[in-house]
Protein backbone atom coordinates (compact mmCIF):
# COMPACT_ATOMS: atom_id res chain seq x y z
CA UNK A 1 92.07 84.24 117.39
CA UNK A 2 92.47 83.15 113.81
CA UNK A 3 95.50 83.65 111.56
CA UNK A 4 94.92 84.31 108.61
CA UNK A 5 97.15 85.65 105.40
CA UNK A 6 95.38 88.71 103.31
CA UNK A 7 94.78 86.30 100.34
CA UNK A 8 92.44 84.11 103.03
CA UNK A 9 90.48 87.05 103.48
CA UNK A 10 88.80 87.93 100.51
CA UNK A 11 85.06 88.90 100.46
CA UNK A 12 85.25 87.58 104.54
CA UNK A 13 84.64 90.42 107.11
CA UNK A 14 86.31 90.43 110.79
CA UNK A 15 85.35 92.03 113.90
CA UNK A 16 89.09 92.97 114.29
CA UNK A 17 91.93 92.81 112.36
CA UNK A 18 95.61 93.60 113.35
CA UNK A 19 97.99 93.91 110.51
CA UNK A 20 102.22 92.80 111.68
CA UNK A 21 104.82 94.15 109.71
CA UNK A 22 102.64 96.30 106.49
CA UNK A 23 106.10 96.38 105.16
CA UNK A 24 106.32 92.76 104.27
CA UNK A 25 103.13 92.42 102.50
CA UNK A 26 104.10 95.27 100.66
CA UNK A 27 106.75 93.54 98.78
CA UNK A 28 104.68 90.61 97.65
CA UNK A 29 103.57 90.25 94.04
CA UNK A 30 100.03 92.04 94.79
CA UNK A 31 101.68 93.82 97.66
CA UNK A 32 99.37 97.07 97.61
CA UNK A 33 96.46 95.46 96.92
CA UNK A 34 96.82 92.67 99.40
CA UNK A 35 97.12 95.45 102.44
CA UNK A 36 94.24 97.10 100.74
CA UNK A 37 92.81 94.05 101.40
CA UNK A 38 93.92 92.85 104.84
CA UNK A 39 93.13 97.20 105.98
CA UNK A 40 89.54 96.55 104.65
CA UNK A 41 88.07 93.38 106.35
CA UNK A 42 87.81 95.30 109.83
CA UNK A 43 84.53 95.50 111.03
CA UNK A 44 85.29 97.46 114.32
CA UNK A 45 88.88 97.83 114.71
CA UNK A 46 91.96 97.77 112.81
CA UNK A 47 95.65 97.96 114.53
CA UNK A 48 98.85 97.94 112.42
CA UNK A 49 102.43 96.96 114.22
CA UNK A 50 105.21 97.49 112.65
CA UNK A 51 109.31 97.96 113.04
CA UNK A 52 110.40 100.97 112.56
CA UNK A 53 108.75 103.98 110.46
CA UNK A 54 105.62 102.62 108.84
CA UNK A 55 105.78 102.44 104.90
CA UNK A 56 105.16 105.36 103.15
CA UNK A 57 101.22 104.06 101.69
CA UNK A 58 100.62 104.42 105.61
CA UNK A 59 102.45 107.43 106.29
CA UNK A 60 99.54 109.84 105.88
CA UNK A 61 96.69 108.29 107.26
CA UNK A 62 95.37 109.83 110.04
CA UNK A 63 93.81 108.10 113.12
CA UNK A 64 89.63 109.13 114.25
């Protein structure tokens, strides 16, 4: 397991990626596009954690 931050990421695709806390990259400078970013680089599965309700950009999504 390798940890990395979403601005490692660019261009690089993982196998999985697990995303703690959306909330917190959310408030960086390039919040939105960094969890654009970090929710993109899965190549076969993608799990968010998070405290609480998840932020409202991940409200709606819906789970296949």
């Amino acid at each position: 397991m390798v940890l990395l931050a979403s601005v490692e990421v660019w261009g690089l695709g993982c196998g999985g990626v697990l995303i703690a806390d959306p909330a917190a990259v959310l408030v960086g400078p390039l919040g939105r596009n960094d969890l654009y970013v970090a929710m993109t680089r899965a190549t076969r599965w993608l799990g968010v954690v998070h405290p609480g309700l998840p932020p409202v950009e991940l409200r709606e999504l819906t789970v296949s």
